[in-house]
N, C-alpha and C. Protein backbone atom coordinates (compact mmCIF):
# COMPACT_ATOMS: atom_id res chain seq x y z
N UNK A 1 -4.44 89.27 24.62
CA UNK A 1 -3.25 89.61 23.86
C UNK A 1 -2.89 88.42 22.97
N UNK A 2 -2.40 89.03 21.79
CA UNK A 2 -2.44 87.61 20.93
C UNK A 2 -0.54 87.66 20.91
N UNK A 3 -0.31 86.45 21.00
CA UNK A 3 1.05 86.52 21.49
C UNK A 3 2.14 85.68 20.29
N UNK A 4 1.92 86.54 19.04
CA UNK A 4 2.76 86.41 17.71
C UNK A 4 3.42 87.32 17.26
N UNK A 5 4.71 86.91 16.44
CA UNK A 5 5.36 88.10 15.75
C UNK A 5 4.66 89.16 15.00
N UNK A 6 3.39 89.27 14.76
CA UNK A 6 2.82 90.31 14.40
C UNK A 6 2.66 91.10 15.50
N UNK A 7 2.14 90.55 16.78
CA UNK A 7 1.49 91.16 17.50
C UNK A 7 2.88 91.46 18.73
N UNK A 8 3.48 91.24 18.23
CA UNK A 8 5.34 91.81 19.21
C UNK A 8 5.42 92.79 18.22
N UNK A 9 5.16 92.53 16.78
CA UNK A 9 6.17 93.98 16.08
C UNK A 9 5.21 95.25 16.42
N UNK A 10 3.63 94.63 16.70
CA UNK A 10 2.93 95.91 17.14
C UNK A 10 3.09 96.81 18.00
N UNK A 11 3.63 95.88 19.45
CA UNK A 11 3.78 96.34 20.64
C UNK A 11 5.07 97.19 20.47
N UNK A 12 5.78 96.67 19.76
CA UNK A 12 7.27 97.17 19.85
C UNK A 12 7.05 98.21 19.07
N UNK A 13 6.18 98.64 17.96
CA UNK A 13 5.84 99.92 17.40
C UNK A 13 5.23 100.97 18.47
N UNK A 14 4.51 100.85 19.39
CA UNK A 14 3.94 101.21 20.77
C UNK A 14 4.71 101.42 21.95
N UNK A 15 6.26 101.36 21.68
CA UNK A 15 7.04 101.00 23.01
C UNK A 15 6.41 100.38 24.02
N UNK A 16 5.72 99.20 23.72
CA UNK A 16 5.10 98.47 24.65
C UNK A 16 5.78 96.91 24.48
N UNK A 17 7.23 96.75 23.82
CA UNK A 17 6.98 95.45 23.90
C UNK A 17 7.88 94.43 24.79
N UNK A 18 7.91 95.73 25.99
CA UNK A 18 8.58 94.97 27.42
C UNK A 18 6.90 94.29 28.09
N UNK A 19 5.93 94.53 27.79
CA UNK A 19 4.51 93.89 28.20
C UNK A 19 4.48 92.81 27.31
N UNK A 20 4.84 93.03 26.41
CA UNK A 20 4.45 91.70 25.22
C UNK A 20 5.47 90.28 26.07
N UNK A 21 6.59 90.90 26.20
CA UNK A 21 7.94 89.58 26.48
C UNK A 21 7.07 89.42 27.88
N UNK A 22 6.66 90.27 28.73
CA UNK A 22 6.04 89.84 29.97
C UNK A 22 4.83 89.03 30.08
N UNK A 23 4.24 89.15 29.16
CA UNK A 23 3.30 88.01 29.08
C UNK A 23 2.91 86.51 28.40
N UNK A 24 4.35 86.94 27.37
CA UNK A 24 4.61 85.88 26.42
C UNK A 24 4.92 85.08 27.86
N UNK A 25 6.54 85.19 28.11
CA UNK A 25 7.15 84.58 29.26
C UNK A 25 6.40 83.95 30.33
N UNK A 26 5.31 84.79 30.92
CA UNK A 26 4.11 84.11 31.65
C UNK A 26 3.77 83.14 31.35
N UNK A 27 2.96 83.25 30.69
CA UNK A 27 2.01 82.25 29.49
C UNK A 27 2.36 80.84 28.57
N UNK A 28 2.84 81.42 27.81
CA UNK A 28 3.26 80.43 26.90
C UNK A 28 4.70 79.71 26.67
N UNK A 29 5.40 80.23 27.22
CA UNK A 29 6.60 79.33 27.71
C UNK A 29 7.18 79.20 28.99
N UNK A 30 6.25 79.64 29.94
CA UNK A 30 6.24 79.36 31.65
C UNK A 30 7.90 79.64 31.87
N UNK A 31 8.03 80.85 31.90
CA UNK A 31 9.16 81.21 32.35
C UNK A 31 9.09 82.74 33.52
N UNK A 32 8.22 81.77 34.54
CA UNK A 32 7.78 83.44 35.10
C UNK A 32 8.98 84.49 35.53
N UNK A 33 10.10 83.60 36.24
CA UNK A 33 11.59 84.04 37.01
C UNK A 33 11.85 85.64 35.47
N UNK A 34 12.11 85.05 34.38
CA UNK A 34 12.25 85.90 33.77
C UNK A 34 11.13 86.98 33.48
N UNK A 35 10.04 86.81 33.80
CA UNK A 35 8.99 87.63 32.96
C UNK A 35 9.34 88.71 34.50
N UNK A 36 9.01 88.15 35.24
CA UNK A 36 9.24 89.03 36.58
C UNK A 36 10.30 90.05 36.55
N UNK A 37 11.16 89.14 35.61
CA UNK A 37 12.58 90.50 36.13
C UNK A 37 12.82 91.85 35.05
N UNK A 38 11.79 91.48 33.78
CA UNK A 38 12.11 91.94 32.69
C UNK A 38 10.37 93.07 33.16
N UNK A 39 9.36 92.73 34.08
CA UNK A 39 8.77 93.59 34.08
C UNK A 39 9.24 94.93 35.10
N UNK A 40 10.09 93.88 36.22
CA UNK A 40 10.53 94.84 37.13
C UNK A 40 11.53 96.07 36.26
N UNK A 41 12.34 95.63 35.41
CA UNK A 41 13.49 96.48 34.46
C UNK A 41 13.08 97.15 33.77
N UNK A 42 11.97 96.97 33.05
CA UNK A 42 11.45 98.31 32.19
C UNK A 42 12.28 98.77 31.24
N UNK A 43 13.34 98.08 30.62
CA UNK A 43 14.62 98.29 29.68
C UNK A 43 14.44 97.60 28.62
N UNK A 44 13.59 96.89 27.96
CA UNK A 44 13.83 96.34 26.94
C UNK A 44 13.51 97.06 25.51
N UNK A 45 14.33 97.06 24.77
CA UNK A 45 14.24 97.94 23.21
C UNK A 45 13.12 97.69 22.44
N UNK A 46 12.85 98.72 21.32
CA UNK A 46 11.93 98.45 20.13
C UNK A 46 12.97 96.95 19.63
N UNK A 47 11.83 96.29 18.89
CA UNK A 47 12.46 95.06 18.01
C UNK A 47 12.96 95.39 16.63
N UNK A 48 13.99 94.64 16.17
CA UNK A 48 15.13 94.98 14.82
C UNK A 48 15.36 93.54 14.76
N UNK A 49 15.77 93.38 13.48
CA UNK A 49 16.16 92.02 12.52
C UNK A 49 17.81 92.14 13.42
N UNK A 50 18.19 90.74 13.71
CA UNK A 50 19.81 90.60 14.31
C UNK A 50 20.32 89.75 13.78
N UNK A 51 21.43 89.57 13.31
CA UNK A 51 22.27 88.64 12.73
C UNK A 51 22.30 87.43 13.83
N UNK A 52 21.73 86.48 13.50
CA UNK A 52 22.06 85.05 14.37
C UNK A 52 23.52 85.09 15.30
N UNK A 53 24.42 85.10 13.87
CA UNK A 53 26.08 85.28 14.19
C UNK A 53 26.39 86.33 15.04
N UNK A 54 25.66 87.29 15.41
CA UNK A 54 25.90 87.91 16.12
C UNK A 54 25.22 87.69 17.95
N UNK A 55 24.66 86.30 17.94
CA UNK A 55 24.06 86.14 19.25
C UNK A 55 25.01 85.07 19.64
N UNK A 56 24.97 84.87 20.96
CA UNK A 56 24.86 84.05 21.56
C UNK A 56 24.24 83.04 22.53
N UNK A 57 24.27 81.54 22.04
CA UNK A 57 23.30 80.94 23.00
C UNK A 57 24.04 80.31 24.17
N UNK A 58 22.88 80.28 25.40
CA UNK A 58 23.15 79.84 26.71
C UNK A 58 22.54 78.42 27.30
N UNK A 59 22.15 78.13 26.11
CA UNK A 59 21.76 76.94 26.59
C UNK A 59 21.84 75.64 25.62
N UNK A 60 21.94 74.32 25.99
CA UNK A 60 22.75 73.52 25.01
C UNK A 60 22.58 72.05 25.45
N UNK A 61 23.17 70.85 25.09
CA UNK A 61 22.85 69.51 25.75
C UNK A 61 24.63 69.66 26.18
N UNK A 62 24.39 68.45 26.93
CA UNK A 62 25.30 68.00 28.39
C UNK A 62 26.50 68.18 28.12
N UNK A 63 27.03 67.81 26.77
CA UNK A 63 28.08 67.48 26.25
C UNK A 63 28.65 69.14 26.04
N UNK A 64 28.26 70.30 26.44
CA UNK A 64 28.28 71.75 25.96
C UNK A 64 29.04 72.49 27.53
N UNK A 65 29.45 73.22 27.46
CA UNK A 65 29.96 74.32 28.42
C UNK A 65 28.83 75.33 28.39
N UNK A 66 27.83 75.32 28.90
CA UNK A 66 26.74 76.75 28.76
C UNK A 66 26.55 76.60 30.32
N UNK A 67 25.47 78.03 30.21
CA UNK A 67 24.91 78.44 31.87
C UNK A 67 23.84 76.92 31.90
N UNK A 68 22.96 76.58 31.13
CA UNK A 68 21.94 75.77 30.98
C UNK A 68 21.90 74.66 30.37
N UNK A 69 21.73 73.62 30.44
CA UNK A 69 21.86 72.14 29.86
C UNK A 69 20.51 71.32 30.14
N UNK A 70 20.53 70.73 28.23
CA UNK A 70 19.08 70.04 28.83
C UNK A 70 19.47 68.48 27.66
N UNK A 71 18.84 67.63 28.59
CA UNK A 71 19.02 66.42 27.65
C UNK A 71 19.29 66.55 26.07
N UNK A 72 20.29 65.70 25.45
CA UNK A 72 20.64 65.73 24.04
C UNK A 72 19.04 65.23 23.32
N UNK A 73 18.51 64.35 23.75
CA UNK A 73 16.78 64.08 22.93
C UNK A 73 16.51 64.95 23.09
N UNK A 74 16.01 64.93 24.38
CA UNK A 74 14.65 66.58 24.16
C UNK A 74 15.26 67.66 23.69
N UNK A 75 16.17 67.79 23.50
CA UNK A 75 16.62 69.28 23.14
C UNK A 75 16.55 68.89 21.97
N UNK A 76 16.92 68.13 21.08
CA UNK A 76 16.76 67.63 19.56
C UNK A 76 15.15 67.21 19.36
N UNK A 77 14.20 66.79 20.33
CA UNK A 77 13.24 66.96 19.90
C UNK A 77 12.20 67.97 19.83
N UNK A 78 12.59 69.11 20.76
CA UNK A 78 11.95 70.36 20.76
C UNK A 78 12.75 70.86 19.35
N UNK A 79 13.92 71.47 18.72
CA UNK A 79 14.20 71.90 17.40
C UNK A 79 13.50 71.54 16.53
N UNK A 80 13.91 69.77 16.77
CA UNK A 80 12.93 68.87 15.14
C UNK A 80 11.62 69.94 15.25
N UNK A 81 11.01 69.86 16.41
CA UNK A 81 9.07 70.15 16.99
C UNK A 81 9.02 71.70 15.62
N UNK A 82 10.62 72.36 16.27
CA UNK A 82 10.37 74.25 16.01
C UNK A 82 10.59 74.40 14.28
N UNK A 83 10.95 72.86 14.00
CA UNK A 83 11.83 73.25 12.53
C UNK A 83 10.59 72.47 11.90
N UNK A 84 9.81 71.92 12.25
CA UNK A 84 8.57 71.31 11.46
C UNK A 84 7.47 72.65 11.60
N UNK A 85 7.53 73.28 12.88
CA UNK A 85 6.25 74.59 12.95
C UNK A 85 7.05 75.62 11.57
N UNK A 86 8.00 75.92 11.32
CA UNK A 86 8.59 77.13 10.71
C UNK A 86 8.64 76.63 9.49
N UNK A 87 8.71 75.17 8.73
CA UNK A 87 8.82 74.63 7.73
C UNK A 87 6.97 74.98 7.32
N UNK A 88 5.76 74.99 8.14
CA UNK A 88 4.12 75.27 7.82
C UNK A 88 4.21 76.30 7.97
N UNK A 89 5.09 77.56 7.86
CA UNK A 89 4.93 78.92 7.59
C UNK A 89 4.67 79.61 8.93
N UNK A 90 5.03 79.04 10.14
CA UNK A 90 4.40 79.59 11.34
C UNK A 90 5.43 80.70 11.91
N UNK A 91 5.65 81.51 12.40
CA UNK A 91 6.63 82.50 12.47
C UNK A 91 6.63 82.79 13.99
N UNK A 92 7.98 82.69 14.16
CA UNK A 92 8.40 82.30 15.48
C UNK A 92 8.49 83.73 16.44
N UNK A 93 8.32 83.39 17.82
CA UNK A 93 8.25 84.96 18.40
C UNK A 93 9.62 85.11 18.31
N UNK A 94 9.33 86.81 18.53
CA UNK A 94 10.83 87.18 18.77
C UNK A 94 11.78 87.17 19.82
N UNK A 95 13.21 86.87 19.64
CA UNK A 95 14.03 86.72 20.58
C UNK A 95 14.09 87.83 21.53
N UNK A 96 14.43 87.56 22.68
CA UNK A 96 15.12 88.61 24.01
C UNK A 96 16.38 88.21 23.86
N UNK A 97 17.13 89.26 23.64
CA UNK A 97 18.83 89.04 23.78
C UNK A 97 18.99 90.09 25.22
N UNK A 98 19.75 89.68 25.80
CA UNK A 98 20.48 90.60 26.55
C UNK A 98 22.30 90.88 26.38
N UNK A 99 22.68 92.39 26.62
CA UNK A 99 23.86 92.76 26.51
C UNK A 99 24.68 92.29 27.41
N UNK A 100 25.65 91.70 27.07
CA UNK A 100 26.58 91.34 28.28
C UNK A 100 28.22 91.15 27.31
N UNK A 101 28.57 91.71 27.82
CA UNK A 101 30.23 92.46 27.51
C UNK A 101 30.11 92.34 26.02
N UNK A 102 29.54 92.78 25.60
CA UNK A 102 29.49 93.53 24.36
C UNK A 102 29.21 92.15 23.23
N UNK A 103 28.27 91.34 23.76
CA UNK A 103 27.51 90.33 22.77
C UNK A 103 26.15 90.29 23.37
N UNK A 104 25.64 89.35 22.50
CA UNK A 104 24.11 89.73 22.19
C UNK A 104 23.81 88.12 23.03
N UNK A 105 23.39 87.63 24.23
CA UNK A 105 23.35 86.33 24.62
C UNK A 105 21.85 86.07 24.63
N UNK A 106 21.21 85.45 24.23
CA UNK A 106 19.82 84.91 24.23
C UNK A 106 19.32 84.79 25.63
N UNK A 107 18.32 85.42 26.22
CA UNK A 107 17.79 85.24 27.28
C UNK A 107 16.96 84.56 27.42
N UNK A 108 16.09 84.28 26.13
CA UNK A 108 15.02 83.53 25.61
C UNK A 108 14.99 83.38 23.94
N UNK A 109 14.76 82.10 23.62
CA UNK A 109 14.80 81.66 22.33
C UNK A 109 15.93 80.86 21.85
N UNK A 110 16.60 79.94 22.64
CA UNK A 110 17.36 79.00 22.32
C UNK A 110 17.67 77.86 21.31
N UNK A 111 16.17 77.46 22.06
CA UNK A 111 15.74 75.95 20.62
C UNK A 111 15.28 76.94 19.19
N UNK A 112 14.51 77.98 19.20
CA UNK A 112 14.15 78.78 18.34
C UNK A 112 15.18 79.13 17.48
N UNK A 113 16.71 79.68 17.73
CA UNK A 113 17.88 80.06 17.50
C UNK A 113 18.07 78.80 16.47
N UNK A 114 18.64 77.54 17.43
CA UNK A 114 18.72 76.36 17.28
C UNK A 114 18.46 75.84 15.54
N UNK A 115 17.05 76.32 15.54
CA UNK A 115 16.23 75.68 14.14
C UNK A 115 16.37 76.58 13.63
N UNK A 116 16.19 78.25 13.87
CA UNK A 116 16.56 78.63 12.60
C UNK A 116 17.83 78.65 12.32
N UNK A 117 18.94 78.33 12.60
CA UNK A 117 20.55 78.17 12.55
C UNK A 117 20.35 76.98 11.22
N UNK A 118 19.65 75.90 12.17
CA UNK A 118 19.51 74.75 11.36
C UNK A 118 18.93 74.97 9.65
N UNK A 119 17.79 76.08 9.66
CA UNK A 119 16.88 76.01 8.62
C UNK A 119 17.69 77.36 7.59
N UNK A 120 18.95 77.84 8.21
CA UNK A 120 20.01 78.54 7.01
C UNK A 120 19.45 80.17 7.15
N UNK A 121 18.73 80.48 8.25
CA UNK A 121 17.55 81.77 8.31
C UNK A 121 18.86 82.55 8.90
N UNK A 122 19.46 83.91 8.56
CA UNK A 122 20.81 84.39 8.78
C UNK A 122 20.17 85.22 9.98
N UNK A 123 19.13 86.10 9.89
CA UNK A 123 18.69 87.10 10.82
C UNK A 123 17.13 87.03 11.26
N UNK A 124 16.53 87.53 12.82
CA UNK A 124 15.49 87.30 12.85
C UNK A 124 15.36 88.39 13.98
N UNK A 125 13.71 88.46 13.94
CA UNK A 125 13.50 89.56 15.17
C UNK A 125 13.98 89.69 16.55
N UNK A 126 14.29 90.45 16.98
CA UNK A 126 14.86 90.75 18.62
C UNK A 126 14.82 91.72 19.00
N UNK A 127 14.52 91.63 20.50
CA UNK A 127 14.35 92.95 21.43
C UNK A 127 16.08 92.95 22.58
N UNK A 128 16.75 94.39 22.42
CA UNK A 128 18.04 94.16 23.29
C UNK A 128 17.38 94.75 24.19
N UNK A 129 17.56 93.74 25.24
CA UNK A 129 17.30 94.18 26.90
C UNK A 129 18.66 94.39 27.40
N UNK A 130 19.08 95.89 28.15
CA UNK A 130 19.36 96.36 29.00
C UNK A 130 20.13 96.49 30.45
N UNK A 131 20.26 95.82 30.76
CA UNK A 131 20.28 95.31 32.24
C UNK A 131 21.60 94.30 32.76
N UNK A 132 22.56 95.39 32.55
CA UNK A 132 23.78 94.97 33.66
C UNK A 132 23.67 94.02 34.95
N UNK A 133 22.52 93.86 35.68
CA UNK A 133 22.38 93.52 37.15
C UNK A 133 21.86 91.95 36.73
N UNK A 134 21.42 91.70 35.16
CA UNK A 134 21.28 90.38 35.03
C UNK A 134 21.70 89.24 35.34
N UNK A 135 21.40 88.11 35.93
CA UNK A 135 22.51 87.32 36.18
C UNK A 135 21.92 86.13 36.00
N UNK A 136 22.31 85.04 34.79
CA UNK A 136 21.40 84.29 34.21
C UNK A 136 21.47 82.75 35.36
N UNK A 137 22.34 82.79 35.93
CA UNK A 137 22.68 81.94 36.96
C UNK A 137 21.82 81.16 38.03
């Protein structure tokens, strides 16, 4: 499986692209806790362009009130990393948002968010997952 925004908008043309986030998540950003829960749920949507402004992120450096906190460097040096790949034309996977009281919270794609916020990009691909019983905690 080739695991790019081409190959998510495919799956998601296929109603297949709760397999795509399940193996992305595996794989390439070692997030199995989530890939596990999103294969067990079987809820996640075809992908659509989302207004940034309309998400919310959960994760942030120290100085932030979020569910998740990660050092002020590395978190500034993973963006710089995402805003130098997207500046060589490389096109970023698409976000997992999940619904929770009626906003769009990033389940995955934070630093991604991050740089394109940074790089002025208003909207980008996303899949809305489903799943009330979530609990990012």
């Amino acid at each position: 499986m080739d695991l790019t925004l081409s190959e998510a908008i495919r799956f998601s043309d296929e109603w297949r692209i709760g397999e795509w986030f399940q193996a992305f998540l595996s794989w390439k950003w070692w997030n199995e806790k989530l890939a596990k829960i999103i294969w067990a749920s079987g809820t996640v949507g075809k992908l659509r362009l989302v207004e940034l402004s309309d998400m919310k992120r959960v994760m942030w450096t120290v100085e932030e009130d979020l569910i998740w906190k990660e050092d002020k460097i590395v978190w500034e040096k993973r963006v710089s990393d995402l805003i130098d790949l997207i500046e060589s034309w490389w096109q970023c996977p698409p976000f997992l948002l999940w619904h929770q009281d009626w906003i769009y919270t990033l389940a995955d794609g934070n630093h991604r968010f991050e740089a394109l916020k940074i790089l002025w990009i208003e909207s980008y691909w996303a899949s809305v997952w489903e799943n009330e019983e979530f609990n990012p905690n």
